[in-house]
Each structure stands twice: as C-alpha cells, then as structure tokens.
N, C-alpha and C. Protein backbone atom coordinates (compact mmCIF):
# COMPACT_ATOMS: atom_id res chain seq x y z
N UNK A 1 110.90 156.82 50.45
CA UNK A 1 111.10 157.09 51.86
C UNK A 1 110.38 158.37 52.29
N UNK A 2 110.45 159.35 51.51
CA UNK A 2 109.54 160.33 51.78
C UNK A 2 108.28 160.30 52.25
N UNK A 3 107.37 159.49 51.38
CA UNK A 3 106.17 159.42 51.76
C UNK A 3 105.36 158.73 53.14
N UNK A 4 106.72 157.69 53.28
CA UNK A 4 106.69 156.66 54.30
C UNK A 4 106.92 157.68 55.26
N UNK A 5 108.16 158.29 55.23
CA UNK A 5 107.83 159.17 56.59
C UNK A 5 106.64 160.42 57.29
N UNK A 6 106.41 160.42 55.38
CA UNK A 6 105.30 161.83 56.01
C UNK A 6 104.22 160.99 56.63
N UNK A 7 103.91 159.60 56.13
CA UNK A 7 102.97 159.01 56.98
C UNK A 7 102.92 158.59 58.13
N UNK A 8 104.09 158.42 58.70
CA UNK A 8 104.65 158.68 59.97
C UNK A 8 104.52 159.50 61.06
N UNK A 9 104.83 160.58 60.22
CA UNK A 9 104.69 162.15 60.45
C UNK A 9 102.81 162.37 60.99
N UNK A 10 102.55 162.24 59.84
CA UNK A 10 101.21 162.13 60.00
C UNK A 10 100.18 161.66 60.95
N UNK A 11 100.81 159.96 61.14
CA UNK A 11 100.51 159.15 62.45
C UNK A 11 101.13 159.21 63.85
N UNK A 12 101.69 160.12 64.18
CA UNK A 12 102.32 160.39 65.51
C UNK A 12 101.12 161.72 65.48
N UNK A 13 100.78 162.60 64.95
CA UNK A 13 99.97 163.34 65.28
C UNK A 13 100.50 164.31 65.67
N UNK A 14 102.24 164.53 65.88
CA UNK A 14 102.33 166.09 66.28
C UNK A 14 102.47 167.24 65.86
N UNK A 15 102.67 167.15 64.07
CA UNK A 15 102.33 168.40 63.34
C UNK A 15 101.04 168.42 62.55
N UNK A 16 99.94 167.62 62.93
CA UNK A 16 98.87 167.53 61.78
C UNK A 16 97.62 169.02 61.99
N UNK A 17 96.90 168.84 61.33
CA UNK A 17 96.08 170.13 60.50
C UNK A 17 94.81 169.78 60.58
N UNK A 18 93.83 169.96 60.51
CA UNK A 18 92.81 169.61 59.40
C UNK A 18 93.16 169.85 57.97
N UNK A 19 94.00 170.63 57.67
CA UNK A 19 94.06 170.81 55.95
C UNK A 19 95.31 169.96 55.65
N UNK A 20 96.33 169.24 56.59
CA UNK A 20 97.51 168.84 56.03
C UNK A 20 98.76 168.61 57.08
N UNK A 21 99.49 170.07 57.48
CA UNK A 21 100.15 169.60 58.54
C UNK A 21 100.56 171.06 58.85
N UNK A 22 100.99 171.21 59.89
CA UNK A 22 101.26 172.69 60.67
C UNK A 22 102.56 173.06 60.03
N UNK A 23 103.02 174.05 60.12
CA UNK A 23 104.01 175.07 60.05
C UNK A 23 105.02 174.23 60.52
N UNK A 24 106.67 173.75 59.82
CA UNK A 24 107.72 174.13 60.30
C UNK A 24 107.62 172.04 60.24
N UNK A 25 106.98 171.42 59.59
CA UNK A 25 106.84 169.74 59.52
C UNK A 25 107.86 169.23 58.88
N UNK A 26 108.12 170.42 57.23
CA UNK A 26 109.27 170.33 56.63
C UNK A 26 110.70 170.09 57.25
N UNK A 27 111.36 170.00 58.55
CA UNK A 27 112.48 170.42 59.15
C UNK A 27 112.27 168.61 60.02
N UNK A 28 111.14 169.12 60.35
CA UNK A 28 110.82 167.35 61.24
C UNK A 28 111.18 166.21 59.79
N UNK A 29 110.56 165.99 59.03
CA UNK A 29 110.59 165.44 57.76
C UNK A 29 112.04 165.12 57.70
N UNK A 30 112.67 166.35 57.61
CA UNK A 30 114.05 166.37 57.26
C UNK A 30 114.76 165.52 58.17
N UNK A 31 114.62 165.88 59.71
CA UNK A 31 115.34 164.71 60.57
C UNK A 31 115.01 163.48 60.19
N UNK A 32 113.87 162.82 59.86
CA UNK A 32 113.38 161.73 59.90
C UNK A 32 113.94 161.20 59.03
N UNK A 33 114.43 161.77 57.60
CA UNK A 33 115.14 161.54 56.44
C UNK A 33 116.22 160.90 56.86
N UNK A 34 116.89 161.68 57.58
CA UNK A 34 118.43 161.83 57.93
C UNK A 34 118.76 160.59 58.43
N UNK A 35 117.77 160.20 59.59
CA UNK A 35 117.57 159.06 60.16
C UNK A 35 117.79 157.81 59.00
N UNK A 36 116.87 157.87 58.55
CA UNK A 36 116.63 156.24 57.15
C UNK A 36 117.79 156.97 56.59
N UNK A 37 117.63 157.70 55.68
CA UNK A 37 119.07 158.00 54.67
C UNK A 37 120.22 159.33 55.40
N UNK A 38 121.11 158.42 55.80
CA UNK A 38 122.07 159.41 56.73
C UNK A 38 122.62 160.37 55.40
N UNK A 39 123.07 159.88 54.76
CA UNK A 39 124.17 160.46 53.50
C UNK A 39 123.43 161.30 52.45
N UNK A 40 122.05 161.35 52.54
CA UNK A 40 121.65 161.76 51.03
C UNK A 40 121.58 163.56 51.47
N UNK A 41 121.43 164.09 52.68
CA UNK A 41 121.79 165.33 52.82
C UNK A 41 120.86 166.02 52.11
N UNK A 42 119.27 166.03 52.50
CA UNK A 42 118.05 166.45 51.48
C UNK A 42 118.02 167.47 52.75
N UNK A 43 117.79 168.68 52.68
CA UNK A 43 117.51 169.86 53.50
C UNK A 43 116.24 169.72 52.63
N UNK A 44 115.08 170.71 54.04
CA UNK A 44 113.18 171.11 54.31
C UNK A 44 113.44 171.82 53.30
N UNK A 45 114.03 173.09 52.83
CA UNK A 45 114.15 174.17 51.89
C UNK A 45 115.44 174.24 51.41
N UNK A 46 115.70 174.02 49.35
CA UNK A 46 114.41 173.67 48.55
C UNK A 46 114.05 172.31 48.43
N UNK A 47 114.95 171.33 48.61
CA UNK A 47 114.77 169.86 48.72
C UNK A 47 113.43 169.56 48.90
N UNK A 48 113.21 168.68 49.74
CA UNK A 48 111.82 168.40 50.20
C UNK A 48 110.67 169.46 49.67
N UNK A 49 110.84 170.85 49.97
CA UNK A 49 109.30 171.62 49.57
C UNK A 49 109.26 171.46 48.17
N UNK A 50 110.51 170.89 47.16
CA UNK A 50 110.34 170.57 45.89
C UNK A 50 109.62 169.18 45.42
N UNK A 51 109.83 167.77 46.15
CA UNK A 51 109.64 167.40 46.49
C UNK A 51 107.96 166.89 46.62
N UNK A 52 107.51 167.42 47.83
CA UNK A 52 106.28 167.26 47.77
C UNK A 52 105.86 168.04 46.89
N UNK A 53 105.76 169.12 46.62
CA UNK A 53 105.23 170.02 45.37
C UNK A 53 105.10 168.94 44.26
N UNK A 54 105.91 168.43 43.67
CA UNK A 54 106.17 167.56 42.75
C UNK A 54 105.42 166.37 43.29
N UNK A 55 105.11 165.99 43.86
CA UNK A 55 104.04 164.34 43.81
C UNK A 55 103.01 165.66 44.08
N UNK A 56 102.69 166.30 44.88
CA UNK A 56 101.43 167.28 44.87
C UNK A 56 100.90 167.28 43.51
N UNK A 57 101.46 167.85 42.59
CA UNK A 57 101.03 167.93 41.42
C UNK A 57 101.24 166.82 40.70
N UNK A 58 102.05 165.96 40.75
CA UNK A 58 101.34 164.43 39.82
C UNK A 58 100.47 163.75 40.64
N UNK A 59 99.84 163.55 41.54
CA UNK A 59 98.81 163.43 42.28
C UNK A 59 97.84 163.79 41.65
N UNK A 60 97.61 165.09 41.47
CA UNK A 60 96.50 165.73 40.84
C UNK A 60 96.79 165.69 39.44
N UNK A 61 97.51 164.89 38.87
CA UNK A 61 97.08 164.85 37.33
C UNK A 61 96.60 163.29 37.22
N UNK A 62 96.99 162.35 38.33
CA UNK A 62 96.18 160.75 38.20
C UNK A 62 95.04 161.47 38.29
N UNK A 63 94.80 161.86 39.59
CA UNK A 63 93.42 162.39 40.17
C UNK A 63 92.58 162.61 39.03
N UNK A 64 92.77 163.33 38.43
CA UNK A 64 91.90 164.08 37.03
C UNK A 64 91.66 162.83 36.57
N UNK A 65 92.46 161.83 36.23
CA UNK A 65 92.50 161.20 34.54
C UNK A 65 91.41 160.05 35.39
N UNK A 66 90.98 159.76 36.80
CA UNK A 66 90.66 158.98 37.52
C UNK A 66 89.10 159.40 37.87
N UNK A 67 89.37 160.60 38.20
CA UNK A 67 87.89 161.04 38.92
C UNK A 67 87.16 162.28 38.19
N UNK A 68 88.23 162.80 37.43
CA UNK A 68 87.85 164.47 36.76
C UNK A 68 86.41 164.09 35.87
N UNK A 69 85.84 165.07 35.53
CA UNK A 69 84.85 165.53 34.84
C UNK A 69 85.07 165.15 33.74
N UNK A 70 84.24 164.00 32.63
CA UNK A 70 84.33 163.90 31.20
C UNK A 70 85.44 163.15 30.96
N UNK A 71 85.85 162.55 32.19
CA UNK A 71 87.18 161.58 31.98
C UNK A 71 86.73 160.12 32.13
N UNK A 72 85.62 159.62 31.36
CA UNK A 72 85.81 158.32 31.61
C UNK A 72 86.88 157.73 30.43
N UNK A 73 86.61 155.98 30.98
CA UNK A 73 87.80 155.40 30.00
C UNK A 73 88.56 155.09 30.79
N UNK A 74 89.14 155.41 31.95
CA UNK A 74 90.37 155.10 32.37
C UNK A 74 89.90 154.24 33.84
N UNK A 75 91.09 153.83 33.98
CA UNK A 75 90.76 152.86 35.32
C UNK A 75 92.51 152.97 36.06
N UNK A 76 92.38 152.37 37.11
CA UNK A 76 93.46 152.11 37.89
C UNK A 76 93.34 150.24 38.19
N UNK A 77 94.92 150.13 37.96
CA UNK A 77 95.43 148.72 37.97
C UNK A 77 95.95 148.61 39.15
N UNK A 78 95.02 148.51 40.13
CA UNK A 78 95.80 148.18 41.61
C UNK A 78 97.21 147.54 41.80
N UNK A 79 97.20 145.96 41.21
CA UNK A 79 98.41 145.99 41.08
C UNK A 79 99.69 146.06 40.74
N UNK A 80 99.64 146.58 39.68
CA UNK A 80 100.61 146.94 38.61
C UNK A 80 100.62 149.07 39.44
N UNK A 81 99.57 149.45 40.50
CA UNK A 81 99.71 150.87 40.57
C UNK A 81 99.96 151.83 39.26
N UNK A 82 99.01 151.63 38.31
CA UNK A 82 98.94 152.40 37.01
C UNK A 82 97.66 152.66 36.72
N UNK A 83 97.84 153.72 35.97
CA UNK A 83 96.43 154.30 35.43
C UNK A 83 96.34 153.40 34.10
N UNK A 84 95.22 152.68 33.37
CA UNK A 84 95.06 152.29 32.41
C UNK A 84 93.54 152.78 31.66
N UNK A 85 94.18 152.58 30.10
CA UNK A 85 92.78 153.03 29.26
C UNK A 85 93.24 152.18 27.99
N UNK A 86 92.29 153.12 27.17
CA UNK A 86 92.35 152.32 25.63
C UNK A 86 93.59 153.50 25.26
N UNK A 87 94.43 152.85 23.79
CA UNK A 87 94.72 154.29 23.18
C UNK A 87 94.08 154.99 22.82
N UNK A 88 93.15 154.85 22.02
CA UNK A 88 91.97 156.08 21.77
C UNK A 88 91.91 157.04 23.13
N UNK A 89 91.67 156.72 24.30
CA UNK A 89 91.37 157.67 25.24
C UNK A 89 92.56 158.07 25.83
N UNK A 90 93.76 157.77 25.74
CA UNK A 90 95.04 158.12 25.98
C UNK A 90 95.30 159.54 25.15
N UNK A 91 95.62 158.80 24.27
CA UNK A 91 95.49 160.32 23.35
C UNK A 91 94.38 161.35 22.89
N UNK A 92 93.60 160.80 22.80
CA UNK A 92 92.88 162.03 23.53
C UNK A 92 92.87 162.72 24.29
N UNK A 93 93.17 162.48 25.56
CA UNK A 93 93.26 163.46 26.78
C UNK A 93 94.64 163.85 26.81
N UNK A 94 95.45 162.98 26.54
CA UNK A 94 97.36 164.17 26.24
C UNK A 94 96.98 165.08 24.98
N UNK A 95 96.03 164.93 24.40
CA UNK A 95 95.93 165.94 23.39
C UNK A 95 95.70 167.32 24.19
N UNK A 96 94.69 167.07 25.24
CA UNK A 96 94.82 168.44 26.01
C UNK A 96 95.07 168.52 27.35
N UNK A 97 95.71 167.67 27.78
CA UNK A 97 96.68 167.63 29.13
C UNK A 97 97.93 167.07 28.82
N UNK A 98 98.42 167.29 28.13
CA UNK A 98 100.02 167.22 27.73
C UNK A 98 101.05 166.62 29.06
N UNK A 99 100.73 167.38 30.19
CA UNK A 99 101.55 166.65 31.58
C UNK A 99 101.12 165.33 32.01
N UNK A 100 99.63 164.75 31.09
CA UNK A 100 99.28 163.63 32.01
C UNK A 100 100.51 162.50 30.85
N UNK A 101 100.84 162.86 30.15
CA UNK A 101 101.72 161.48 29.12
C UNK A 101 103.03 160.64 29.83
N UNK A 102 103.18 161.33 31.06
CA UNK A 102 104.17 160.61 31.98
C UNK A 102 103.75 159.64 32.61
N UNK A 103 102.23 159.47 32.49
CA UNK A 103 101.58 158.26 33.26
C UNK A 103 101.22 157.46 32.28
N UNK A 104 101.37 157.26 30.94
CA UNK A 104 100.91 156.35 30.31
C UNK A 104 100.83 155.06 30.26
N UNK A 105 102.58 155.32 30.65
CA UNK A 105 103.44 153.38 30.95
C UNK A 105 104.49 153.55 32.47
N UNK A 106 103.86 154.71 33.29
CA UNK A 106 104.60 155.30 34.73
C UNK A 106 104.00 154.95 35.52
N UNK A 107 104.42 153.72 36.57
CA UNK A 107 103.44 153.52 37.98
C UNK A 107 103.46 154.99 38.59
N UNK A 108 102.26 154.48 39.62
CA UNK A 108 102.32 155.86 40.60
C UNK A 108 102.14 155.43 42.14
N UNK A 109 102.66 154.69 42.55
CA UNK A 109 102.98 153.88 43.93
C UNK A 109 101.85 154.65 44.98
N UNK A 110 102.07 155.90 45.10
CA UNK A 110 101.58 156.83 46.11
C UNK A 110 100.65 157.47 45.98
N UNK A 111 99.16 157.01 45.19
CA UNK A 111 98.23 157.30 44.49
C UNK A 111 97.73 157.16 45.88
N UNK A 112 97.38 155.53 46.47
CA UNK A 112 96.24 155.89 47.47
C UNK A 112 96.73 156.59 48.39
C-alpha cells in the first residue's frame, strides 16, 4: 500500500520535485495510509521515513545486481518479479555484497 500511494502521491502532482518529492509528503502519505489502512496507525516519523529508506536501499541493491558494473549473469524474471542467475554468479557476488543474499529466492514487486 505504500508504494501504491506514493504513486498516487506522485500522480496528483502536488508534492513532486524534480529529484523526488517536496518537503513535508511524508505527513500527506500518512493520511493517505490512514485512509486504505484505518487501524495500522503508521505515523511520517519514524514509520514511513523507515520505510521508504528501507525499499530505498533494497532498490539499490537489485539495481546493482541488474545494471552495476562487472555484474553480468543476472537477469530479471518479469514474472515471477525476481532477480535470477546461475549459482556460480550468486555466490560470487554475496561473497562481496553480503546484503544482496535476501534476493536470491525474494521477489521484489516494486523494482519497476
């Protein structure tokens, strides 16, 4: 639901950026939450800024294993939404990205 709303957010156009989204979106977000999930009681700060932080950065560890430098081998399974490779190149690269091993057998829905 998060993401659905930030795209929301996004497509109404009234907090957007060129880099992302203006000051103070976190609080809008939050109503919008409240709205779809009355009960779950997620407050902008730390909720949510944890939140996006957290897909922020698994974002950017598909990203790498997808587009990074010296990373071939891997592909994306549109529909299954997974990163796939051989094992050989699996372990190899958790050999020195240790955070990417959550994606091995982990969809990632919110990639595109």
């Amino acid at each position: 639901m998060l993401v659905a709303c930030m795209v929301d957010l996004h497509n109404v156009g009234t907090f957007n950026v060129d880099t992302g989204f203006k000051a103070g979106y976190l609080y809008e977000l939050e109503k919008m939450l409240e709205k779809v999930l009355p009960h779950v009681m997620l407050k902008a700060k730390p909720n949510l800024e944890s939140m996006i932080r957290t897909l922020k950065s698994d974002w950017a560890i598909v990203y790498d294993m997808l587009s990074g430098k010296n990373n071939s081998g891997f592909g994306w399974d549109e529909h299954r939404q997974l990163v796939v490779a051989e094992d050989v190149v699996w372990n190899s690269y958790i050999n020195s990205h240790k955070e990417a091993d959550q994606f091995k057998h982990r969809n990632f829905p919110y990639y595109d």
